[in-house]
Protein backbone atom coordinates (compact mmCIF):
# COMPACT_ATOMS: atom_id res chain seq x y z
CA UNK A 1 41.17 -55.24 -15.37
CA UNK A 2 42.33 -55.00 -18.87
CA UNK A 3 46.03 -53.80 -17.76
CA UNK A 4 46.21 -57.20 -15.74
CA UNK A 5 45.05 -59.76 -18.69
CA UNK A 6 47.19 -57.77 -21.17
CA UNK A 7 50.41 -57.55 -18.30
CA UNK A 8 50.78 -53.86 -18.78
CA UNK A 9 51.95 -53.37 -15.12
CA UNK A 10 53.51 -49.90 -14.98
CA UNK A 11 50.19 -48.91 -16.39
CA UNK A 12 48.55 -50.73 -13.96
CA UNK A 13 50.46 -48.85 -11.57
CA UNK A 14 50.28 -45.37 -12.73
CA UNK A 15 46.29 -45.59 -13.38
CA UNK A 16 45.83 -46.84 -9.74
CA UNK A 17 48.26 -43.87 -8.78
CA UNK A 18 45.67 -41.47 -10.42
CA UNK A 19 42.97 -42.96 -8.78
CA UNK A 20 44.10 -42.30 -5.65
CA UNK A 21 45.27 -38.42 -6.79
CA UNK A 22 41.69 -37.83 -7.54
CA UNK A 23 39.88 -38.50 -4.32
CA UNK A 24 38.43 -35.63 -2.31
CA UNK A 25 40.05 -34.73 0.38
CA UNK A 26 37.63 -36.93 2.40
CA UNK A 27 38.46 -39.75 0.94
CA UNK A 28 35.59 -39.91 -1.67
CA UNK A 29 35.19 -39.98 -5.80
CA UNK A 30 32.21 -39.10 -7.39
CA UNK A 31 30.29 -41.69 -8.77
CA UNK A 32 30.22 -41.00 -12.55
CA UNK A 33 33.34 -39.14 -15.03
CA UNK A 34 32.34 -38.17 -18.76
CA UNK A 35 34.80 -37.51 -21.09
CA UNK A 36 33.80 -33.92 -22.70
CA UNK A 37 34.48 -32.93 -26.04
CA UNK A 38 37.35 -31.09 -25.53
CA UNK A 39 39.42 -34.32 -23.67
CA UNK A 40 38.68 -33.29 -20.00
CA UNK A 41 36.62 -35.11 -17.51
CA UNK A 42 33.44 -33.91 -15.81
CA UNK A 43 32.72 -35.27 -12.59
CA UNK A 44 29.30 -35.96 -12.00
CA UNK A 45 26.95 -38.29 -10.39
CA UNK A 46 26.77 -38.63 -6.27
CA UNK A 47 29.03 -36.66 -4.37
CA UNK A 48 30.06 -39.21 -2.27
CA UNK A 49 30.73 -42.89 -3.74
CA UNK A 50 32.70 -45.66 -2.20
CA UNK A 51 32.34 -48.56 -4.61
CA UNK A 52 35.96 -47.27 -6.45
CA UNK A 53 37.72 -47.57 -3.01
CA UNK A 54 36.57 -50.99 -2.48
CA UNK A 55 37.96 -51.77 -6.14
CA UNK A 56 41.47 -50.21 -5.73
CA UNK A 57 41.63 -51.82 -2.65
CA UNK A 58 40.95 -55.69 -4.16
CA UNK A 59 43.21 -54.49 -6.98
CA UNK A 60 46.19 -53.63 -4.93
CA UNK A 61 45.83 -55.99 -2.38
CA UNK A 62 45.79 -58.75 -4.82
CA UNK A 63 48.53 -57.33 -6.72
CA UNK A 64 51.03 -56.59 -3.90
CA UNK A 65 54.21 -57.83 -5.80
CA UNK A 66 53.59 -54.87 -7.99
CA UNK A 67 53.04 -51.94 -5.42
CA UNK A 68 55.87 -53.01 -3.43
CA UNK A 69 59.07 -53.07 -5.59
């Protein structure tokens, strides 16, 4: 949680808002992202992985004052 220690909140903010952009539709990430060459990301790993949700969730909740104003 380097964007907590270092008190870069809107970047806190706008990573955690990606996060949640790139879950399947059923509510699911996959478990590992590469960065290729070129700059994209390959999704790999499981198909279905629920360890990130249980992050962002411990993140936000613990950080409300920042997802509420």
């Amino acid at each position: 949680m380097a964007c907590q220690r270092r008190k870069a909140r809107s970047r806190l903010v706008d990573s955690v808002r990606k996060v949640c952009r790139s879950a399947k539709s059923d509510g699911y990430w996959r478990e590992r992202y590469h960065l290729k060459p070129d700059g994209t990301v390959s999704a790999d790993g499981s198909q279905k992985y629920c360890e990130y949700a249980a992050v962002l969730a411990r993140l936000v909740l613990g950080n409300r004052e920042l997802f509420l104003s």
